[in-house]
Protein backbone atom coordinates (compact mmCIF):
# COMPACT_ATOMS: atom_id res chain seq x y z
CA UNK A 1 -23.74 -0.69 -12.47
CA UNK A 2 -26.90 -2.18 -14.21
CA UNK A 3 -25.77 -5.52 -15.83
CA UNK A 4 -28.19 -5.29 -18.48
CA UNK A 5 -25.88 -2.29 -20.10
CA UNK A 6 -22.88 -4.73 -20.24
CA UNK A 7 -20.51 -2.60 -17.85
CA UNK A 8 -17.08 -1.58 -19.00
CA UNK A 9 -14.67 -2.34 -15.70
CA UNK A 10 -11.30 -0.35 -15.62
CA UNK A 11 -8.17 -1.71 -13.61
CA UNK A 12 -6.21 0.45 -11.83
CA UNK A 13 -3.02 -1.61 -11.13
CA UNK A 14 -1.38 0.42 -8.23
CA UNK A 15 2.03 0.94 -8.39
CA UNK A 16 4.17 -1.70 -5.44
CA UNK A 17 2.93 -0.48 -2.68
CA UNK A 18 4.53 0.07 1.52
CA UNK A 19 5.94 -2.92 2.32
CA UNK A 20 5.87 -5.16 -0.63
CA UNK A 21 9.59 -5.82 -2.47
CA UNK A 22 9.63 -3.12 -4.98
CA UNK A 23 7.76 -0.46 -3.60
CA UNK A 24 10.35 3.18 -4.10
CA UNK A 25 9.58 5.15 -0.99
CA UNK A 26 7.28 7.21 -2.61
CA UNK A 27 3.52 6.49 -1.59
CA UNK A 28 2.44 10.41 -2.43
CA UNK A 29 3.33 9.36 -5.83
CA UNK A 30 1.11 6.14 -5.59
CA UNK A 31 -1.76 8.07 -5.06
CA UNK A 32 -1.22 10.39 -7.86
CA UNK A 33 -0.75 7.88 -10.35
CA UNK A 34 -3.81 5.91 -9.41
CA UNK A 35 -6.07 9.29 -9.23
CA UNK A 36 -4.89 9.75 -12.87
CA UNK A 37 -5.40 6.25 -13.91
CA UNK A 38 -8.64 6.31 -12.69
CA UNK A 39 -10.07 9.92 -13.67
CA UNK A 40 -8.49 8.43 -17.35
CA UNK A 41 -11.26 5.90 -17.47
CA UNK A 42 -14.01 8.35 -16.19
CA UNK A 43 -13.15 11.15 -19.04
CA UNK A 44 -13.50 7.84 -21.17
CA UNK A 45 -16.87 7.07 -20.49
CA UNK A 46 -15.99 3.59 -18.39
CA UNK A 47 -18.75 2.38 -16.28
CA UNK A 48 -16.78 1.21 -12.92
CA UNK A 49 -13.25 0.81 -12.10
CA UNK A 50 -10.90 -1.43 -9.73
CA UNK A 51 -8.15 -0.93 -7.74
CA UNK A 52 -5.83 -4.08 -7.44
CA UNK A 53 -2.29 -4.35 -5.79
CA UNK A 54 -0.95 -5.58 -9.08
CA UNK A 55 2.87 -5.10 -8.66
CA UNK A 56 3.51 -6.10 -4.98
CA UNK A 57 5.18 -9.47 -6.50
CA UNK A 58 5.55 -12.13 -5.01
CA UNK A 59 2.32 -12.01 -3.85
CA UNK A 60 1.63 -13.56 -0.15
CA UNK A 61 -1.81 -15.31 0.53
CA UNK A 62 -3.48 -12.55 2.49
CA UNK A 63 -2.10 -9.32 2.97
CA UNK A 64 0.00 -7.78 5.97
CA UNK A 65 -1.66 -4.56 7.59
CA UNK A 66 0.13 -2.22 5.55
CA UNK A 67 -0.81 -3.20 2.58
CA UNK A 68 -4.87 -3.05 3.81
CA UNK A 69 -3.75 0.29 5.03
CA UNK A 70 -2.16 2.05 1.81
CA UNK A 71 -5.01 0.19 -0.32
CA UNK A 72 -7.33 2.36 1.84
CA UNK A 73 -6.23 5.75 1.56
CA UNK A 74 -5.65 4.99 -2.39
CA UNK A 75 -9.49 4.05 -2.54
CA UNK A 76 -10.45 6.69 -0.27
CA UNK A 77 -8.83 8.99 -2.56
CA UNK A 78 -10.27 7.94 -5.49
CA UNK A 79 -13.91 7.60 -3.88
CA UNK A 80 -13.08 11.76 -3.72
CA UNK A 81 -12.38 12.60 -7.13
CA UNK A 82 -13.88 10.02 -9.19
CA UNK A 83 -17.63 9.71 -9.73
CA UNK A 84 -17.93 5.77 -11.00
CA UNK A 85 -18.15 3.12 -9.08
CA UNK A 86 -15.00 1.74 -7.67
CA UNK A 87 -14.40 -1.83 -6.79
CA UNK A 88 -11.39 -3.74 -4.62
CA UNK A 89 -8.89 -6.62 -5.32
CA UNK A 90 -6.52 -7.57 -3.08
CA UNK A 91 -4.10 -10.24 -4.38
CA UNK A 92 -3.46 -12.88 -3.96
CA UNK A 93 -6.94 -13.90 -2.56
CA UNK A 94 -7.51 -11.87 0.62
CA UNK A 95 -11.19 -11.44 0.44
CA UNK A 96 -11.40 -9.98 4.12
CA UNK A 97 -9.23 -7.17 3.54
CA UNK A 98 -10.77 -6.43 -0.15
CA UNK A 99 -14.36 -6.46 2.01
CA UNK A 100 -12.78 -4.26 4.79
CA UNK A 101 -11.36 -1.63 2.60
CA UNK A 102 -14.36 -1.57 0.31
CA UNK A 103 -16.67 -1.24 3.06
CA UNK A 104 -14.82 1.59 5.28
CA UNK A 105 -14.45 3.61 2.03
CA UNK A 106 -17.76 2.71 0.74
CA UNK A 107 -16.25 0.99 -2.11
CA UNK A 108 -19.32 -1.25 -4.31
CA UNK A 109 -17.64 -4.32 -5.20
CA UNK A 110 -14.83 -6.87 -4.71
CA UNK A 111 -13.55 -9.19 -6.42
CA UNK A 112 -11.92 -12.43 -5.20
CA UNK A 113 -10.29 -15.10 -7.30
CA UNK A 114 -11.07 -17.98 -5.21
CA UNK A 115 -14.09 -17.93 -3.06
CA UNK A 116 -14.74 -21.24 -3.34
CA UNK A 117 -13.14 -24.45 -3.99
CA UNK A 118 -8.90 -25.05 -3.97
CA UNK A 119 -6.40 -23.70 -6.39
CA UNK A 120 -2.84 -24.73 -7.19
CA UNK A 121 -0.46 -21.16 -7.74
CA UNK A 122 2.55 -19.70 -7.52
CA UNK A 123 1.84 -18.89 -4.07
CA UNK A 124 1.03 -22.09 -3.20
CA UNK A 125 -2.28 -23.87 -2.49
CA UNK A 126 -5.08 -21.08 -2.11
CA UNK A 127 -8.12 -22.39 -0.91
CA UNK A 128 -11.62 -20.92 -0.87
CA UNK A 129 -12.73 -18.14 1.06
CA UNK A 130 -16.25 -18.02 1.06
CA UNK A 131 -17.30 -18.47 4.59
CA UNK A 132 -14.85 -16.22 6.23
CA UNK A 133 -16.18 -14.15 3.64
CA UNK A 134 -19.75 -14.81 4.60
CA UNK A 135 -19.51 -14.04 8.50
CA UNK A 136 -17.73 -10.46 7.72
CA UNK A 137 -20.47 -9.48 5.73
CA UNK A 138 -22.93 -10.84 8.13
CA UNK A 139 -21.56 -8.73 11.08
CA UNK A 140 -21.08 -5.20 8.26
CA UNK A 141 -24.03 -5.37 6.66
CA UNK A 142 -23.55 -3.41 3.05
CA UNK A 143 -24.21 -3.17 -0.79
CA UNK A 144 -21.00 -4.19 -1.66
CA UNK A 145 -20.99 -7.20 -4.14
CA UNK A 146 -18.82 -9.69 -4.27
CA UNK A 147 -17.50 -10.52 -7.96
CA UNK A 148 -15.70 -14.00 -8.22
CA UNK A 149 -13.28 -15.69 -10.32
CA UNK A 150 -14.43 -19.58 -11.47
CA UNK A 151 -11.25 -21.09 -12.33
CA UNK A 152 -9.15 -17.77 -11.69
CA UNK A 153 -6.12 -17.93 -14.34
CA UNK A 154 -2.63 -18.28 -12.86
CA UNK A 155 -3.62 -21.30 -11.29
CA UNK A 156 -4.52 -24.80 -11.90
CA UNK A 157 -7.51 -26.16 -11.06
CA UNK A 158 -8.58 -30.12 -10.41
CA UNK A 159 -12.58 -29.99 -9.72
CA UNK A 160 -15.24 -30.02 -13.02
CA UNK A 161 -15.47 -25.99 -14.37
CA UNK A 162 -19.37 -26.80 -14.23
CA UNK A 163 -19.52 -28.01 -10.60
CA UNK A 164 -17.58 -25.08 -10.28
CA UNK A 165 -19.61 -22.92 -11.57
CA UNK A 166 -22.37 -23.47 -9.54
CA UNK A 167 -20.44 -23.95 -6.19
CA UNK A 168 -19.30 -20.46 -6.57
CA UNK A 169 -22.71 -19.05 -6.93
CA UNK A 170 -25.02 -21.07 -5.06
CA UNK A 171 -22.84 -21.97 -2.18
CA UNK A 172 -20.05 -19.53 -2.18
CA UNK A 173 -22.88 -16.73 -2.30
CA UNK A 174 -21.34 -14.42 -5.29
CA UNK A 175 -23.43 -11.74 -6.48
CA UNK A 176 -21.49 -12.30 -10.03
CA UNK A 177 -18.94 -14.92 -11.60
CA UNK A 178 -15.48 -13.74 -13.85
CA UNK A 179 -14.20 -15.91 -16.28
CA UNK A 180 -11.13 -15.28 -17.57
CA UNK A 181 -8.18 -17.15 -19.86
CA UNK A 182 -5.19 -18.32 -18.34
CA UNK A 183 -2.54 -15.95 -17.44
CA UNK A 184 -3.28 -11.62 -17.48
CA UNK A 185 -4.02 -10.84 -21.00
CA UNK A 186 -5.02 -13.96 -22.20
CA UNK A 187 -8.55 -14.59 -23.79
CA UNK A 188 -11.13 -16.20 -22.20
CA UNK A 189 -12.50 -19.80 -23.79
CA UNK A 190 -15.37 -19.18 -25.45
CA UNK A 191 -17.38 -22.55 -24.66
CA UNK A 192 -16.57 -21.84 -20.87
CA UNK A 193 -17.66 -18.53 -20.94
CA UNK A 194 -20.92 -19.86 -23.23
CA UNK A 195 -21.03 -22.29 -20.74
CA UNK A 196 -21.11 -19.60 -17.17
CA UNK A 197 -23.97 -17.60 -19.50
CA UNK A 198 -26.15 -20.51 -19.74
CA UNK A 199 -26.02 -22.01 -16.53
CA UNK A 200 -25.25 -19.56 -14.43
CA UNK A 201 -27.84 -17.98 -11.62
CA UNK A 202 -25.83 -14.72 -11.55
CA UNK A 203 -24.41 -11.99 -14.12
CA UNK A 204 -21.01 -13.62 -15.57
CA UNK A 205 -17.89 -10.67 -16.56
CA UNK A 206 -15.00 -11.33 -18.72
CA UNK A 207 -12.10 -10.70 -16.56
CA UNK A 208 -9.35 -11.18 -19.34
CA UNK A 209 -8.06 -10.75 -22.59
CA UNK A 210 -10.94 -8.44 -23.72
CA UNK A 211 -9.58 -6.36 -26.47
CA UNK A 212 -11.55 -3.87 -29.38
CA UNK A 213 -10.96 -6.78 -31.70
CA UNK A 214 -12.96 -9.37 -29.92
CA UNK A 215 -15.65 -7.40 -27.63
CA UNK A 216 -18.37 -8.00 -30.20
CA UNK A 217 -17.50 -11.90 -30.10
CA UNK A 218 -17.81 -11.88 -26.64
CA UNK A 219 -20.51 -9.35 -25.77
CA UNK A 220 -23.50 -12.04 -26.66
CA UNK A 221 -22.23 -14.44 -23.77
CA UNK A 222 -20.80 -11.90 -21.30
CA UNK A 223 -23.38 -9.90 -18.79
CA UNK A 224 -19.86 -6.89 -18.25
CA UNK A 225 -15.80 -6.86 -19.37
CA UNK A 226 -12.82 -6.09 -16.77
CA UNK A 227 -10.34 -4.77 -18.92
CA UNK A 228 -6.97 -4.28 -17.99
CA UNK A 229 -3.93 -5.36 -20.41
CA UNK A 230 -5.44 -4.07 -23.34
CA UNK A 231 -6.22 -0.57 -22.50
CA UNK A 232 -2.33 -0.27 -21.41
CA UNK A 233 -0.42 1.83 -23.91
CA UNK A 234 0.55 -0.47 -26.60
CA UNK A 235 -1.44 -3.45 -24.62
CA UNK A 236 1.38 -3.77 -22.39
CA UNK A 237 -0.58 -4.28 -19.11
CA UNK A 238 3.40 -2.82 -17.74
CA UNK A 239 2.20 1.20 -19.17
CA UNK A 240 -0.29 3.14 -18.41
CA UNK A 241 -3.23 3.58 -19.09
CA UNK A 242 -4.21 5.04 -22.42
CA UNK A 243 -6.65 7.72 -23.40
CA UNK A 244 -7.02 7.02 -26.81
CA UNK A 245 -7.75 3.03 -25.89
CA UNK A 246 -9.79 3.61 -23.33
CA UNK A 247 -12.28 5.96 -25.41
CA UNK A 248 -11.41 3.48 -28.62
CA UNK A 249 -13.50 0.45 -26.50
CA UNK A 250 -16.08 2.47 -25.13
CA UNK A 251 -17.39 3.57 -28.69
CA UNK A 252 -16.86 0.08 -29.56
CA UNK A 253 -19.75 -0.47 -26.55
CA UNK A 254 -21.81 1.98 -27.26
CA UNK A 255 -22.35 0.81 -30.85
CA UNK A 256 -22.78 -2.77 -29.57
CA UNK A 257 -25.47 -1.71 -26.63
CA UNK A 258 -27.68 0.30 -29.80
CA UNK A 259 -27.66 -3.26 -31.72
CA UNK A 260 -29.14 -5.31 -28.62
């Protein structure tokens, strides 16, 4: 992905997966639907997509083996059909398994929603992961980047955004910061994201609420978008994906990258 190009990110929310609550017995089908997903975004003219274990609610901490397991062969399988760039999220904030499934499929980014610093969730207090984070990549050496979230949504945070900010970069060691609004689908702040873009050391992504209405207000302050909610058929992030979205906000980006 080359930053200066303002990359279009595709989420590929998995259906539940082995051994969370909801998951139906029927993995094969898991696969299929995120090989479609994904090849959906590639016929579209996305830039990178990203795998994420969206509907194994309630999410734990860190993952159980399974989960690191199934989120493997998914990626694997998609790393066989798909051409972009594929990236991994494991929720709720296990940045060792996103790292060890990213690098054993040869995946080129994670992302993880609190590498540094402490959050209040529904899952409880997360706290940062950075050095854990820093050892593993230390002892696998790889290109995989690390994409964080400064003041991830679904959570509450008590430090300064700014401190933040540069805590995440400078001492957490991401490659690239997201900010996003408050809850899936919500739009980001504009003064916080103006904010990441002028003091930040790193590229800074949207990671919510981009939609076609509001990508050319954000693309000045934004170095890349990770859409999810509104390419969903009728921007419910609960439906699939949808051609005619998907290829509706990449014209959208391919006028804006001819004006800049």
């Amino acid at each position: 992905m080359k930053f200066e190009e303002k990359p279009l990110i595709g989420m590929v929310h998995l259906k539940p997966l082995p051994g969370s609550y909801l998951y139906q017995d029927n993995f094969d089908e898991v696969i299929e639907h995120a090989l479609r997903e994904a090849k959906k975004l590639e016929k579209a003219g996305f830039d990178a997509l990203m795998i994420e274990n969206f509907n194994d609610v309630p999410f734990p901490k860190t993952v159980e083996p399974i989960t690191v397991a199934s989120m493997s062969i998914v990626a694997k399988a998609i790393k066989e059909e798909v051409s972009l760039p594929l990236g991994i999220n494991v929720l709720r904030n296990d940045a060792i398994a996103a790292y060890s499934i990213a690098y054993t499929v040869k995946a080129d980014f994670i992302r993880v929603n609190v590498l540094s610093g402490v959050a209040y969730t529904d899952q409880g207090i997360i706290e940062g992961a950075a050095h854990q984070l820093a050892r593993l990549r230390k002892l696998l050496p790889s290109k995989i980047k690390v994409f964080a979230d400064v003041h991830v949504k679904h959570a509450y945070h008590f430090g300064d955004f700014e401190e933040a900010l540069g805590d995440t970069a400078e001492r957490g060691l991401a490659d690239a910061l997201i900010i996003s609004g408050k809850r899936t689908g919500s739009e980001v702040e504009l003064e916080k994201l103006k904010l990441a873009k002028e003091l930040s050391s790193v590229p800074v992504l949207v990671g919510s609420g981009t939609t076609y209405e509001n990508l050319p207000k954000l693309w000045k302050y934004a170095d890349g978008f990770i859409i999810g909610t509104w390419i969903k058929r009728d921007g419910n992030v609960k439906n699939d994906i949808d051609p005619e979205r998907v290829e509706k906000i990449v014209k959208l980006a391919e006028k804006l990258r001819k004006k800049t």
